[in-house]
C-alpha atoms as a PDB file:
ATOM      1  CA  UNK A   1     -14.180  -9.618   0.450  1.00  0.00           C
ATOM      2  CA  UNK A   2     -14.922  -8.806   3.964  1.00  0.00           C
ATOM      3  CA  UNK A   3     -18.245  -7.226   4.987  1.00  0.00           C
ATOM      4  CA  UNK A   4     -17.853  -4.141   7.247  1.00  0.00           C
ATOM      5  CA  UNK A   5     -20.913  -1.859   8.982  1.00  0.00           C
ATOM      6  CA  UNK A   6     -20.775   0.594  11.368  1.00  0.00           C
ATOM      7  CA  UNK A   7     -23.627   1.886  13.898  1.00  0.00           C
ATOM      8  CA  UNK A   8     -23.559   4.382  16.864  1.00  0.00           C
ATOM      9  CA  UNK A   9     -24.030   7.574  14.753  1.00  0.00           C
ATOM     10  CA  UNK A  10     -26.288   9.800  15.754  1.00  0.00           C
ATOM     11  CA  UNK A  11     -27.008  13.715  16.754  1.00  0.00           C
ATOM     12  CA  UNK A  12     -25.284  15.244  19.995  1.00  0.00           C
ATOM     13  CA  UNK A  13     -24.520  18.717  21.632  1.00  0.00           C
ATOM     14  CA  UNK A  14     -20.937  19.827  21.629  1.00  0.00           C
ATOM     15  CA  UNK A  15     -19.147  18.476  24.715  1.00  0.00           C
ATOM     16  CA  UNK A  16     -20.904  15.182  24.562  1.00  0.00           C
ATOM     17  CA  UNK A  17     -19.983  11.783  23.843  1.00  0.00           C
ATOM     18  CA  UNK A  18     -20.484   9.032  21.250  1.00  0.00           C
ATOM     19  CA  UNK A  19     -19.183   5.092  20.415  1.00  0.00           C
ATOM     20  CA  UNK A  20     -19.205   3.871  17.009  1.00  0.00           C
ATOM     21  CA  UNK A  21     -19.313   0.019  16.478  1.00  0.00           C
ATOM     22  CA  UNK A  22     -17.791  -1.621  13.364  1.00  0.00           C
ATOM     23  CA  UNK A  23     -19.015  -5.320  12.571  1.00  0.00           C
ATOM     24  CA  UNK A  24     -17.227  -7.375  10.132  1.00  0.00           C
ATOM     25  CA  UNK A  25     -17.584 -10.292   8.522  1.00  0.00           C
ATOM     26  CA  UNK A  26     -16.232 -12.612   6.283  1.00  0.00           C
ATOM     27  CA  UNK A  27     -13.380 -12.726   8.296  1.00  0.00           C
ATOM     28  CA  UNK A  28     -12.971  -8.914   7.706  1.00  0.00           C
ATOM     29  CA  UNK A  29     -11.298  -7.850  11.249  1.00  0.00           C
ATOM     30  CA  UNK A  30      -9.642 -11.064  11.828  1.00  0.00           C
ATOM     31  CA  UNK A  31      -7.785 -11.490   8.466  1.00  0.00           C
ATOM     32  CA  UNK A  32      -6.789  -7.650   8.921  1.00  0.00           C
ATOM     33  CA  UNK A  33      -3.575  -6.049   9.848  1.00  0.00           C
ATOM     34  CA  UNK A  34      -4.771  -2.623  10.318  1.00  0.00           C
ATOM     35  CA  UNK A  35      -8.288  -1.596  10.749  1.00  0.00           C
ATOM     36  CA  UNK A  36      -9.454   2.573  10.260  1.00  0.00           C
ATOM     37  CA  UNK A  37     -11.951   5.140  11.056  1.00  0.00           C
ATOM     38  CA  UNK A  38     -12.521   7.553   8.902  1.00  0.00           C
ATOM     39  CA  UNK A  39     -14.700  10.886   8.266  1.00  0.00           C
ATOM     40  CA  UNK A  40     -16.129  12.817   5.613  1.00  0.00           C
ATOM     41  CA  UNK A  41     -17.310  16.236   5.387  1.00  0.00           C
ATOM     42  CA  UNK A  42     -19.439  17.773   2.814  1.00  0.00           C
ATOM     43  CA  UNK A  43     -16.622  19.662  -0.007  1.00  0.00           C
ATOM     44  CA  UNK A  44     -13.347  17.705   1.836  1.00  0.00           C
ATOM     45  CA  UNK A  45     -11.460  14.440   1.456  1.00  0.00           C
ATOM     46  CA  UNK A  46     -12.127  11.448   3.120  1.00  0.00           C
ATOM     47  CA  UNK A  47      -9.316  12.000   6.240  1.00  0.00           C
ATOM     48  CA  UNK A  48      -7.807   8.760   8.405  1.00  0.00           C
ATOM     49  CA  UNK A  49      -8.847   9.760  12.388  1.00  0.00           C
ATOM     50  CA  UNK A  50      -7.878   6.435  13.623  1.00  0.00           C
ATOM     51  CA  UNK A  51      -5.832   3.054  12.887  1.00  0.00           C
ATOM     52  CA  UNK A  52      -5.266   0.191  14.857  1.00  0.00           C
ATOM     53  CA  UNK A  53      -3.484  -2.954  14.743  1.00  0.00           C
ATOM     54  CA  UNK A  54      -4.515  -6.763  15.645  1.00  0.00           C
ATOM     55  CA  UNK A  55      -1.100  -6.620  17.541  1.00  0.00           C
ATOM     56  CA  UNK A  56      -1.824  -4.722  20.690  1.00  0.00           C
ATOM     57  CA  UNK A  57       0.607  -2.029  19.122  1.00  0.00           C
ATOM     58  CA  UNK A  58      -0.211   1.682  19.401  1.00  0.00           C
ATOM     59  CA  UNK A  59      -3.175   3.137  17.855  1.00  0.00           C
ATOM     60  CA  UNK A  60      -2.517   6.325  15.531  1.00  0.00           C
ATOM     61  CA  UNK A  61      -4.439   9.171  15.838  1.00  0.00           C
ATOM     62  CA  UNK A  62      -5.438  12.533  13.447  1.00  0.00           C
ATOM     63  CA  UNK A  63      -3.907  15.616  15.792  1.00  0.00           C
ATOM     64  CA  UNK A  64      -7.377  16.661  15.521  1.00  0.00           C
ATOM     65  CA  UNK A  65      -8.754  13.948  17.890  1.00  0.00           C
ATOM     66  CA  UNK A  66      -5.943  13.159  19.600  1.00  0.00           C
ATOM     67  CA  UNK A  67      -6.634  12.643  23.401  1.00  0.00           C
ATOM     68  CA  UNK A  68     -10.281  12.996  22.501  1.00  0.00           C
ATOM     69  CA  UNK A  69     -11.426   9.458  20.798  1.00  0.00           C
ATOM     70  CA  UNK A  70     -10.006   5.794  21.651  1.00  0.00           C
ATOM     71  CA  UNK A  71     -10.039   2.847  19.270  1.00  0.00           C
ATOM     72  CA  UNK A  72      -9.751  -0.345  20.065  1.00  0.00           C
ATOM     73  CA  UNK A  73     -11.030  -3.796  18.487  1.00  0.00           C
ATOM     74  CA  UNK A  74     -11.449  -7.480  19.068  1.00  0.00           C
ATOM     75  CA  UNK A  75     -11.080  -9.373  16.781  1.00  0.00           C
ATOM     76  CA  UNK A  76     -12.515 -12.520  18.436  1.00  0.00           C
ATOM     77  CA  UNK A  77     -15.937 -10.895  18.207  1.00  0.00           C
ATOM     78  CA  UNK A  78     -15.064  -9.106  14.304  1.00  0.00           C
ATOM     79  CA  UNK A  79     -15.526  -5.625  16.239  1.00  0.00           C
ATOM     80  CA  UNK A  80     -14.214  -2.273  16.261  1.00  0.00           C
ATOM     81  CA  UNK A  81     -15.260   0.762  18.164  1.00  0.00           C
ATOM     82  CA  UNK A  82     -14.028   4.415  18.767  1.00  0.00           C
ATOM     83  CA  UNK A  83     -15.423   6.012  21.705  1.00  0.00           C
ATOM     84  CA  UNK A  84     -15.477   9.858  20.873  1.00  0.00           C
ATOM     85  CA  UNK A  85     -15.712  12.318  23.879  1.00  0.00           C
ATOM     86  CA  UNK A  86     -15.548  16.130  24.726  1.00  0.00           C
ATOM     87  CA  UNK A  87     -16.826  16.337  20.943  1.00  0.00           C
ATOM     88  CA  UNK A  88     -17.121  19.476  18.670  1.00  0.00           C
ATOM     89  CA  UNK A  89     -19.683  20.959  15.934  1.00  0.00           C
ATOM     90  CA  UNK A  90     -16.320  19.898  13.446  1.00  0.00           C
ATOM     91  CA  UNK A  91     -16.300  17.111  14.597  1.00  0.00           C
ATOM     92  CA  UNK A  92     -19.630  16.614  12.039  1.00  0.00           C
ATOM     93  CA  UNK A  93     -19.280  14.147   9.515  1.00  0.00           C
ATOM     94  CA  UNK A  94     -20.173  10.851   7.834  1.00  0.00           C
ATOM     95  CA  UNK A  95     -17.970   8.043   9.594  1.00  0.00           C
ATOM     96  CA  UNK A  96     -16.502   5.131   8.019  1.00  0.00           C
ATOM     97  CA  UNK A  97     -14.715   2.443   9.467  1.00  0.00           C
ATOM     98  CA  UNK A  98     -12.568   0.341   6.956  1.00  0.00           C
ATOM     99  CA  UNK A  99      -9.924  -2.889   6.957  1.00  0.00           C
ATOM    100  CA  UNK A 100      -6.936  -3.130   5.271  1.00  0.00           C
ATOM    101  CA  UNK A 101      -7.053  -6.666   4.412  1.00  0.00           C
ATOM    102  CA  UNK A 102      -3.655  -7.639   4.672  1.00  0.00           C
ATOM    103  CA  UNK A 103      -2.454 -10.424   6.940  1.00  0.00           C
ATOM    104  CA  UNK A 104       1.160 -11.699   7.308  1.00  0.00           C
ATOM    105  CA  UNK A 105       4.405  -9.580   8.087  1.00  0.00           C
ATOM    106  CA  UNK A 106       3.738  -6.186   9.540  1.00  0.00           C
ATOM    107  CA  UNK A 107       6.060  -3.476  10.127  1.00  0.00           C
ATOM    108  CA  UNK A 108       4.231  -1.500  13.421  1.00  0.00           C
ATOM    109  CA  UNK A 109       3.055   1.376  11.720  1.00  0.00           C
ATOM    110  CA  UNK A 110      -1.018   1.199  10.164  1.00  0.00           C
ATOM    111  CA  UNK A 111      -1.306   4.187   8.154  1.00  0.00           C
ATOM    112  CA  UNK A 112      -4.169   6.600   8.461  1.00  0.00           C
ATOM    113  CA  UNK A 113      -4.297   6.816   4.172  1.00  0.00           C
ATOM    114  CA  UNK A 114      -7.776   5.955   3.196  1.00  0.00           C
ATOM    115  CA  UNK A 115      -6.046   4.686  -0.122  1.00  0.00           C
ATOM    116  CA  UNK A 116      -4.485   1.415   1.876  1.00  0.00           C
ATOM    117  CA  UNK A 117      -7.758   0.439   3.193  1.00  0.00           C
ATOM    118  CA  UNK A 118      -9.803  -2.065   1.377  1.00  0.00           C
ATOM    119  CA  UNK A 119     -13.237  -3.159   2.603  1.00  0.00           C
ATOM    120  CA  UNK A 120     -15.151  -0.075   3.485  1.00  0.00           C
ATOM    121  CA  UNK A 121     -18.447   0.447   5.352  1.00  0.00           C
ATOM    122  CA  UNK A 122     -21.603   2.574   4.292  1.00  0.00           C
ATOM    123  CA  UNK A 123     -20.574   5.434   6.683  1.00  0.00           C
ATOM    124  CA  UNK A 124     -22.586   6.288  10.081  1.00  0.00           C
ATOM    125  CA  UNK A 125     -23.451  10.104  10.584  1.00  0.00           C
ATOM    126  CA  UNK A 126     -22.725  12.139  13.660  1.00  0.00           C
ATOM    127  CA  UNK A 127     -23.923  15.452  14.187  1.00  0.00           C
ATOM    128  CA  UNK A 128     -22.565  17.700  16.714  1.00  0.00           C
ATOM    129  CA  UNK A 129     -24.278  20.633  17.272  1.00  0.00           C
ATOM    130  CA  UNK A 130     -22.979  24.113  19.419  1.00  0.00           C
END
């Protein structure tokens, strides 16, 4: 089982920017198909922002941050960031990055489900405040 950990959290005003990091190891990122970021906030589900592949294919994005974050990962160095701009107070949440630990034949699409996702993180927290 692949270790994963994300950093980068912290507390910002609305319109301002943040990068989360997402360190694997144990092969986590590199023995991955798809790779996730996820958020939580208090009294809701856990909801799938971002996916990427290890393919250089398309990165799927929640409407809701759409044009507003950017994943991307290298999986030579077991990382994973999203780079979160022009951000919003509901955009406040407990962030978790997560691999799906499948390797082999892929059919193009990583799914933003949290229930396909196997190695999880602890969860960074951003605040945005108005």
């Amino acid at each position: 089982q692949a270790q994963v950990q994300e950093s980068g959290g912290g507390s910002v005003q609305a319109g301002g920017s943040l990068t989360l990091s997402c360190s694997t190891s144990g092969g986590g990122a590199s023995v991955s198909n798809c790779m996730g970021w996820f958020r939580e906030i208090p009294g809701k589900e856990r909801e799938g922002i971002a996916s990427i592949d290890q393919y250089g294919g398309e990165p799927n994005y929640a409407d809701s941050v759409k044009g507003r974050f950017t994943v991307s990962r290298d999986d030579d160095k077991e990382m994973m960031t999203l780079k979160m701009t022009s951000l919003k107070p509901e955009d406040t949440g407990m962030y978790y990055c997560a691999a799906d630990r499948r390797v082999g034949p892929f059919n193009g699409y990583c799914t933003r489900s949290k229930y396909e996702y196997k190695d999880w993180g602890q969860g960074t927290q951003v605040t945005v405040s108005s």
